[in-house]
N, C-alpha and C. Protein backbone atom coordinates (compact mmCIF):
# COMPACT_ATOMS: atom_id res chain seq x y z
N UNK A 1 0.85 -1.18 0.00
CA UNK A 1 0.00 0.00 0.00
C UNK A 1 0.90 1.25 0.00
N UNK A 2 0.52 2.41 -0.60
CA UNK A 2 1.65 3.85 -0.73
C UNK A 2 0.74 4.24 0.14
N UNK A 3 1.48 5.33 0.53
CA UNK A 3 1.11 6.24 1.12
C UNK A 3 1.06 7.67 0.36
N UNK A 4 -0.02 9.04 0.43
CA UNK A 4 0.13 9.94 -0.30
C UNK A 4 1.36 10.47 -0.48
N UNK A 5 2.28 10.58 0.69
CA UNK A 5 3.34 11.37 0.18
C UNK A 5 5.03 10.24 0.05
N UNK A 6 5.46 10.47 -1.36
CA UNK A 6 5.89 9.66 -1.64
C UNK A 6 7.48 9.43 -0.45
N UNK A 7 7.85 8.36 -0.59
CA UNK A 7 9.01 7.41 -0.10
C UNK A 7 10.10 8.51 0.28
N UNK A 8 10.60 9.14 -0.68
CA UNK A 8 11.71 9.90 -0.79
C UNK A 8 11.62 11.17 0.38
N UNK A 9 10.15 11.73 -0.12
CA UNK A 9 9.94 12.68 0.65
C UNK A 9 9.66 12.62 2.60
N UNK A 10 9.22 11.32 2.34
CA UNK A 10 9.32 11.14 3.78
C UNK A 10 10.23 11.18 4.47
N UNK A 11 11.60 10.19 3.86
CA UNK A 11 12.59 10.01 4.58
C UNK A 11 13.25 11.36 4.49
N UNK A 12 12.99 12.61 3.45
CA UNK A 12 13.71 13.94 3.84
C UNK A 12 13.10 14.45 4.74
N UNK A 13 12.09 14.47 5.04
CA UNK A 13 11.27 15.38 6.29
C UNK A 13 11.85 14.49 7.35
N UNK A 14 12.02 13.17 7.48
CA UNK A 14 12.28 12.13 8.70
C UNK A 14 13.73 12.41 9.37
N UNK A 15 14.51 13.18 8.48
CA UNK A 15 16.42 13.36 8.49
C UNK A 15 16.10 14.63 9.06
N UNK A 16 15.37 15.97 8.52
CA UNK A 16 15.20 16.85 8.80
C UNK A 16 14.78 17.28 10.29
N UNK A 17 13.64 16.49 10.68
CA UNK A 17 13.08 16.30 11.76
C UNK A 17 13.89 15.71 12.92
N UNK A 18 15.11 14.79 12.65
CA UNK A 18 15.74 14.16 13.58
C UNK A 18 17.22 14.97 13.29
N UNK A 19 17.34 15.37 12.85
CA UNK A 19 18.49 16.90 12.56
C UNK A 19 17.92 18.07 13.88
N UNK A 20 16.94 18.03 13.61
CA UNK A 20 16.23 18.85 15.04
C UNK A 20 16.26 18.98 16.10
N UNK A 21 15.94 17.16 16.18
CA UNK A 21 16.00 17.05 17.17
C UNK A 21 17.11 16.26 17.95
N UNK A 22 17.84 15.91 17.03
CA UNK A 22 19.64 16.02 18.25
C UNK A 22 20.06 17.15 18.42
N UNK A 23 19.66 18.24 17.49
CA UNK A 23 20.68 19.33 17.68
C UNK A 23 19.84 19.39 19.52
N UNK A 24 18.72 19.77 19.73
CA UNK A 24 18.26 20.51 20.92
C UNK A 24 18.73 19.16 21.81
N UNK A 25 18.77 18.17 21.54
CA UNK A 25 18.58 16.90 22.79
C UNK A 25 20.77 17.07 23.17
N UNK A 26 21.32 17.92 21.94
CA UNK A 26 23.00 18.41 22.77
C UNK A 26 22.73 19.52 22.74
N UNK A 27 21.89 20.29 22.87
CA UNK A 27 22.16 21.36 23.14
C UNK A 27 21.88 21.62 24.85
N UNK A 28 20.37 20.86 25.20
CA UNK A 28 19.71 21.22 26.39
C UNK A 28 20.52 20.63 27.23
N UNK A 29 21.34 19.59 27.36
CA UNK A 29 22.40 19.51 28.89
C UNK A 29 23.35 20.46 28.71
N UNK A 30 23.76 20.84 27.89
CA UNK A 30 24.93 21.94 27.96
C UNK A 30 24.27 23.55 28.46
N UNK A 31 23.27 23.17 28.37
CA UNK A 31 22.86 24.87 29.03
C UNK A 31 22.30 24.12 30.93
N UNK A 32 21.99 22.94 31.52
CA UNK A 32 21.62 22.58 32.51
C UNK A 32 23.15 22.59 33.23
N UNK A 33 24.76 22.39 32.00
CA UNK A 33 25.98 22.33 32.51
C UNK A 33 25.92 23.76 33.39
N UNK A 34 25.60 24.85 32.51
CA UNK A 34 25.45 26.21 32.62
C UNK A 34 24.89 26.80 33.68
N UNK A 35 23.79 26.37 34.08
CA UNK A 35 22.68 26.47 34.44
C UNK A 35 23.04 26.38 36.17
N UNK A 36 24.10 25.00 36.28
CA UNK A 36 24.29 24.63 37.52
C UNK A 36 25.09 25.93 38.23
N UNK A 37 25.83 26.75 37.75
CA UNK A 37 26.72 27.18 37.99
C UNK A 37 26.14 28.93 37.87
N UNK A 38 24.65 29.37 37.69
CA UNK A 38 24.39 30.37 38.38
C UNK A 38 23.47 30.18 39.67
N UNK A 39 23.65 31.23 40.49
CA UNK A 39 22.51 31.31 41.68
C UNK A 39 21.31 31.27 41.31
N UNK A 40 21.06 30.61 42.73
CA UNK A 40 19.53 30.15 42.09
C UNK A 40 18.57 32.25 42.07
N UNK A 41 17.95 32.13 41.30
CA UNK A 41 17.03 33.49 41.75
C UNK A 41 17.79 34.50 40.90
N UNK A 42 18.38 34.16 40.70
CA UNK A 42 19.98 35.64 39.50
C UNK A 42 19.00 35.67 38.42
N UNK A 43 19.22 36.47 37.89
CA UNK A 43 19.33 36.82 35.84
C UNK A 43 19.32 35.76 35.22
N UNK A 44 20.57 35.38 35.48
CA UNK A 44 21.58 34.44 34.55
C UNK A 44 20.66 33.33 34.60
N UNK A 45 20.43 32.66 36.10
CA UNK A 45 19.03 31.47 36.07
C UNK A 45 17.67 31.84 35.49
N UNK A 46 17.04 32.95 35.89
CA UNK A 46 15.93 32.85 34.99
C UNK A 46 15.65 32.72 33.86
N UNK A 47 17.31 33.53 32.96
CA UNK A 47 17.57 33.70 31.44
C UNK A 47 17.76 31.81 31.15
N UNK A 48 18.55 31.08 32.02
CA UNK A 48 18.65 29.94 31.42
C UNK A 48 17.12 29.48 31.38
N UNK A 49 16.37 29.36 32.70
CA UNK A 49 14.62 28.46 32.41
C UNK A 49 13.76 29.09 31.53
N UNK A 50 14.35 30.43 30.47
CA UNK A 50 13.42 30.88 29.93
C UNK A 50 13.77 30.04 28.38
N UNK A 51 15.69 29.80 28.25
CA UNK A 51 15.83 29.29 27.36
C UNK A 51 15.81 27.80 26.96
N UNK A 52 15.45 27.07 28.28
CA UNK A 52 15.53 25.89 28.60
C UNK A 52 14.22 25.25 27.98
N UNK A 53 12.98 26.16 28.98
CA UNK A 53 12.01 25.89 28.26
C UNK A 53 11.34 25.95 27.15
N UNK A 54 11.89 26.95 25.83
CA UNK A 54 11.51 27.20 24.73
C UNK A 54 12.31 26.39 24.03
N UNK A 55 13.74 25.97 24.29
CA UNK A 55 14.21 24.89 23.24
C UNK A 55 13.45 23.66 23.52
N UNK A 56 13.02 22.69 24.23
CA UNK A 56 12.00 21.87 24.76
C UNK A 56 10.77 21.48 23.95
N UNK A 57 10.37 23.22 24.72
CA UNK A 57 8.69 22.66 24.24
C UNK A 57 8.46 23.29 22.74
N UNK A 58 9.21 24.34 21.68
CA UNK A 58 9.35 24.61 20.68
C UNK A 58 10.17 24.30 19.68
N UNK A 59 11.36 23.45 20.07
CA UNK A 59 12.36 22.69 18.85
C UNK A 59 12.17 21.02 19.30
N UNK A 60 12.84 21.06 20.42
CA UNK A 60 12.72 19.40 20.88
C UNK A 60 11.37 18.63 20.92
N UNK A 61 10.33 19.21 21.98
CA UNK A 61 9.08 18.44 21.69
C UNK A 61 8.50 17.85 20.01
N UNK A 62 8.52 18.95 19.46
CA UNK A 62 7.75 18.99 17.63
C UNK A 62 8.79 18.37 16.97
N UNK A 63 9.87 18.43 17.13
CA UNK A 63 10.89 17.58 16.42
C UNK A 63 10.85 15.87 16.72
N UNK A 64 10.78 16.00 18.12
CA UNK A 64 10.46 14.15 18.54
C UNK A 64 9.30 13.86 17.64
N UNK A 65 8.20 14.50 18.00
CA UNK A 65 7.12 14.02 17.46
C UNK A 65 6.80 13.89 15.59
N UNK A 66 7.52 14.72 15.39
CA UNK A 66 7.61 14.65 13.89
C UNK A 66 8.80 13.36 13.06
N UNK A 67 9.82 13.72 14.02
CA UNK A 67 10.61 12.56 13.99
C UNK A 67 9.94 11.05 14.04
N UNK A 68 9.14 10.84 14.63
CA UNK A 68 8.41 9.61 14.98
C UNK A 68 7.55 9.39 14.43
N UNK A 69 6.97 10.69 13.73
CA UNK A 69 5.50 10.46 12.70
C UNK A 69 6.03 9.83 11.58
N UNK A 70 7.02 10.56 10.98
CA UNK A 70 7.15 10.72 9.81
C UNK A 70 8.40 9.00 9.81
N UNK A 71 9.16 8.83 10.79
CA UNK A 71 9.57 7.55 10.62
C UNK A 71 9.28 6.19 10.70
N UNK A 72 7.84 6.74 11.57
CA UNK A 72 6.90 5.35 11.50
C UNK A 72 6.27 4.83 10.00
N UNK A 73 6.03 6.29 9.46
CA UNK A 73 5.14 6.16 8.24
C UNK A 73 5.83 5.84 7.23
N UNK A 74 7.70 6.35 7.09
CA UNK A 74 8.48 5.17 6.48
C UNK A 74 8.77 3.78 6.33
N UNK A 75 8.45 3.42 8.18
CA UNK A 75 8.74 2.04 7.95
C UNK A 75 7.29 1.64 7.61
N UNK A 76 6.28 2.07 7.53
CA UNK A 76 5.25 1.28 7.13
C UNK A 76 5.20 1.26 5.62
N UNK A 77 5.58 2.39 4.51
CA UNK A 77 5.62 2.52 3.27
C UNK A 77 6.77 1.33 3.00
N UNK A 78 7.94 1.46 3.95
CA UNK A 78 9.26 0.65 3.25
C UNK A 78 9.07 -0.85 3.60
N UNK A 79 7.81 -1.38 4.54
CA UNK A 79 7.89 -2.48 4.78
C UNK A 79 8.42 -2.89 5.90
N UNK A 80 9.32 -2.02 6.55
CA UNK A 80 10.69 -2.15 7.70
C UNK A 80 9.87 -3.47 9.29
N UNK A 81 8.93 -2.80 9.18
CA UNK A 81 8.16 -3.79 10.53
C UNK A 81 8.78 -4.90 10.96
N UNK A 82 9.09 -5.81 10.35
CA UNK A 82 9.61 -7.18 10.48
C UNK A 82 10.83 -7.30 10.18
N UNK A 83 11.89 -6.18 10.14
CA UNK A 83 13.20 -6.37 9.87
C UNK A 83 14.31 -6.50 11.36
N UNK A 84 15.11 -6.98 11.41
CA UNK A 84 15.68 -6.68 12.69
C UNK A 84 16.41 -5.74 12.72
N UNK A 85 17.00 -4.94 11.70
CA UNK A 85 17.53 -3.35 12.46
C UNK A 85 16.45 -2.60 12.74
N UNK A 86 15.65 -2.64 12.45
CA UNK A 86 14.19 -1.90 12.62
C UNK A 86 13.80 -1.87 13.94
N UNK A 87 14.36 -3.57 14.31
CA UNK A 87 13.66 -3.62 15.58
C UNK A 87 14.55 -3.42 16.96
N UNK A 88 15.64 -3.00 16.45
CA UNK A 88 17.25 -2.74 17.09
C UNK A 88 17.23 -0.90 17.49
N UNK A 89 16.67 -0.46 16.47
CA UNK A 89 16.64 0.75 16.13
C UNK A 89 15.64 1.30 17.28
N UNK A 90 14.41 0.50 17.45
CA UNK A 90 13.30 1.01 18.07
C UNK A 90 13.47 0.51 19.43
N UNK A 91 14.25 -0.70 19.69
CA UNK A 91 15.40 -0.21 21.18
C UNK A 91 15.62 0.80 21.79
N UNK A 92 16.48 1.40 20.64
CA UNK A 92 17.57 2.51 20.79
C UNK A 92 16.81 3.84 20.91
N UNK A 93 15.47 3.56 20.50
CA UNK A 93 14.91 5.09 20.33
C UNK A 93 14.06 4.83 21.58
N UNK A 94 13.44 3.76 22.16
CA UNK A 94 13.28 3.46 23.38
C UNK A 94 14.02 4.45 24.01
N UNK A 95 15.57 4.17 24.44
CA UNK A 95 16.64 4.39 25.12
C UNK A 95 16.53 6.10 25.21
N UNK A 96 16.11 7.19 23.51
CA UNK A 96 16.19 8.36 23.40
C UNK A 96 15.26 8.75 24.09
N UNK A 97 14.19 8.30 23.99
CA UNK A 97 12.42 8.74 24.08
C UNK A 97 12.99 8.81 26.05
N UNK A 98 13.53 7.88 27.13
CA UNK A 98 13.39 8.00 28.32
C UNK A 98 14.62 8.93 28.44
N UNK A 99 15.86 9.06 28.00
CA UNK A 99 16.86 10.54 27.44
C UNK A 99 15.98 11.65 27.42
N UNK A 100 14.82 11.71 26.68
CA UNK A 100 14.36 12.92 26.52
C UNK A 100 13.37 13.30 27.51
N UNK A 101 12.76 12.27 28.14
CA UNK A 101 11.94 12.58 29.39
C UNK A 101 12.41 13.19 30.65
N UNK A 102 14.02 12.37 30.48
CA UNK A 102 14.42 12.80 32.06
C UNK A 102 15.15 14.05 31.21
N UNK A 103 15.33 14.49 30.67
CA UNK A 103 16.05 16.71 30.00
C UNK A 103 14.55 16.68 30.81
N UNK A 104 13.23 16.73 30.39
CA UNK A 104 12.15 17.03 30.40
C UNK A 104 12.35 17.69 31.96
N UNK A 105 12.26 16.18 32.83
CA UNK A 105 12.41 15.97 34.22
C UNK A 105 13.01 16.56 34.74
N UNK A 106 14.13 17.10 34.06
CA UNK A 106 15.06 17.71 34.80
C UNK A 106 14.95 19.34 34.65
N UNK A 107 14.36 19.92 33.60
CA UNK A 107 14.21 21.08 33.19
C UNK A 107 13.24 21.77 34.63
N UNK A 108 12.23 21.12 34.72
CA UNK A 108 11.32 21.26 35.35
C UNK A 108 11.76 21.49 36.86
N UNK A 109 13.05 20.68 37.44
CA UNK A 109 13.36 20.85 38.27
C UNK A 109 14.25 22.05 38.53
N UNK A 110 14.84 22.59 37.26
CA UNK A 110 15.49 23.47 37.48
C UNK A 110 14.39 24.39 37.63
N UNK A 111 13.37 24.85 36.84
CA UNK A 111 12.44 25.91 36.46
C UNK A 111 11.78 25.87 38.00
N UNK A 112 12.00 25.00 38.96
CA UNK A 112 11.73 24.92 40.42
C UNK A 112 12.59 25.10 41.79
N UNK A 113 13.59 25.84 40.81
CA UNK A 113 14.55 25.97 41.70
C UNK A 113 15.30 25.21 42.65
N UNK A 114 14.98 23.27 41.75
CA UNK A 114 15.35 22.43 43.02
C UNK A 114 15.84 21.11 41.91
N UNK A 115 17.20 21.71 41.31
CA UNK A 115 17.78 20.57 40.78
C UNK A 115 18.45 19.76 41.93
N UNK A 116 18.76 19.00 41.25
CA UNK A 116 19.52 17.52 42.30
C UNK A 116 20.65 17.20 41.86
N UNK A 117 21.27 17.64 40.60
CA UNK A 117 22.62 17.42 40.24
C UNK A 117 23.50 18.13 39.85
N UNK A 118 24.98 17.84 39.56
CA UNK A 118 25.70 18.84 39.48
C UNK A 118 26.31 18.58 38.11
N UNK A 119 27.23 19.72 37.70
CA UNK A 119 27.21 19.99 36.39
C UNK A 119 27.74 18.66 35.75
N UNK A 120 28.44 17.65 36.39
CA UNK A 120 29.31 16.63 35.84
C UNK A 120 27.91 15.68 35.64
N UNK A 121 27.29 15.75 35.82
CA UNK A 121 26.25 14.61 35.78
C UNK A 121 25.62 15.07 34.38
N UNK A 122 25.56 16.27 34.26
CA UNK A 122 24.84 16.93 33.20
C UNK A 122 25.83 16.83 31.89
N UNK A 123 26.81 16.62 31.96
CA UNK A 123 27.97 16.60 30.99
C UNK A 123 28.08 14.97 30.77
N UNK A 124 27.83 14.14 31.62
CA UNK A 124 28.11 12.84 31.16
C UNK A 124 26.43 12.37 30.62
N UNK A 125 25.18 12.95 30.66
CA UNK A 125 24.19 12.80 30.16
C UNK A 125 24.35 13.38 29.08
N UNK A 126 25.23 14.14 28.82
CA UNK A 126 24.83 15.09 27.38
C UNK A 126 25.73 14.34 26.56
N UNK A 127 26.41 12.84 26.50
CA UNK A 127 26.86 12.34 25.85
C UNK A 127 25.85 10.64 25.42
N UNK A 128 25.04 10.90 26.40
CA UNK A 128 24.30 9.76 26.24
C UNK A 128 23.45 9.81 24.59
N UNK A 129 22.90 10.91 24.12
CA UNK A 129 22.03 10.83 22.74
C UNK A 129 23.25 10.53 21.87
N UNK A 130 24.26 10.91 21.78
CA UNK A 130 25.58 10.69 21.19
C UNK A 130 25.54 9.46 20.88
N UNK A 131 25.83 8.75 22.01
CA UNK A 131 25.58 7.06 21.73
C UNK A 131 24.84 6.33 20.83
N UNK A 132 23.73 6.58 21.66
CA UNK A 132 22.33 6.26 21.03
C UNK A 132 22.03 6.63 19.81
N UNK A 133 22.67 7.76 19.22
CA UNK A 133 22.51 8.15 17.84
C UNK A 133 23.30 7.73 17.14
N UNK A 134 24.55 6.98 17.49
CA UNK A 134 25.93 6.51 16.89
C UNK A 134 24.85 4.82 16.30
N UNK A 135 24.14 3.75 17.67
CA UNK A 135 24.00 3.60 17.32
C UNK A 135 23.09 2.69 16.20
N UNK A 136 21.94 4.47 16.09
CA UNK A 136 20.68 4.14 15.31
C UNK A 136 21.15 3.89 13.82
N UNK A 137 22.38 5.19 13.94
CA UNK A 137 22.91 5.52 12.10
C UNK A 137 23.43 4.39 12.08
N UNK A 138 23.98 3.42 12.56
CA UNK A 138 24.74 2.37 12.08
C UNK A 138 23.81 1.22 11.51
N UNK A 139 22.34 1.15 12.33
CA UNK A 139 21.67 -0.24 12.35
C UNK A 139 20.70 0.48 10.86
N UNK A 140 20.77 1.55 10.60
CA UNK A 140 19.74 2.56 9.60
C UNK A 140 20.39 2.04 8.46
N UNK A 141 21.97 2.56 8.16
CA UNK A 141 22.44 2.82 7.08
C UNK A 141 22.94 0.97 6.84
N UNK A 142 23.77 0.26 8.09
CA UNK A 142 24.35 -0.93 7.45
C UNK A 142 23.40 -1.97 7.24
N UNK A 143 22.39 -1.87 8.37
CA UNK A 143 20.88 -2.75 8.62
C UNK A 143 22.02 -4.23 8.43
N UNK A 144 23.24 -4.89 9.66
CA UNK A 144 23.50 -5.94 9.84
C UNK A 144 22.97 -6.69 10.47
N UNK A 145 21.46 -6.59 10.42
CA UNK A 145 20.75 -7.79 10.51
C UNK A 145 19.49 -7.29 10.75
């Protein structure tokens, strides 16, 4: 069965959409790195929860979700369902999707003036989508099995 919008075009909106959304999923621990290191109640903190929350809920949120629309509706045009990088892949995005809950989780705690961690924690999380994206592109592009 096709779908209206053809094959090609999907998977460019699907690259586009997940271009999006790594950029914000490294961008948002590196400003929580930031973040740790003004007083709570300053400038500098409110300026970070004002920027915290608009990369979030205006690049990151719509980007996941578009990311996921538009790559589901690939693998259903390409057949992918029953492949095993497919199903390796949707592991791994498992792995992003609870990555992106706890930025979420954690934003919130800052915007409450009651984070719980310190900047090194935030620096070794902001390498975690890294991973995980190292490796979706591998099981995407080589699909070894």
């Amino acid at each position: 069965m096709t779908f209206p919008i053809p094959y090609e075009w999907l998977k460019a909106l699907h690259v586009m959409s997940v271009i999006a959304w790594m950029a914000g999923m490294f961008y948002l621990p590196r400003l929580y790195v930031y973040h740790c290191k003004a007083e709570k109640g300053s400038v500098q903190s409110e300026t970070f929860k004002i920027m915290e929350r608009r990369l979030l809920r205006a690049i990151i949120n719509p980007a996941m979700i578009s990311s996921w629309l538009f790559g589901l509706l690939l693998a259903w045009q390409g057949g992918h369902f029953s492949a095993g990088w497919f199903h390796g892949k949707l592991l791994l995005l498992l792995g992003m999707q609870i990555i992106h809950a706890g930025y979420a989780r954690w934003r919130r705690h800052f915007a409450e003036d009651a984070n719980r961690h310190d900047e090194r924690f935030y620096r070794i999380m902001n390498e975690v989508p890294t991973l995980l994206m190292i490796g979706i592109v591998i099981l995407v592009i080589v699909k070894p099995f």
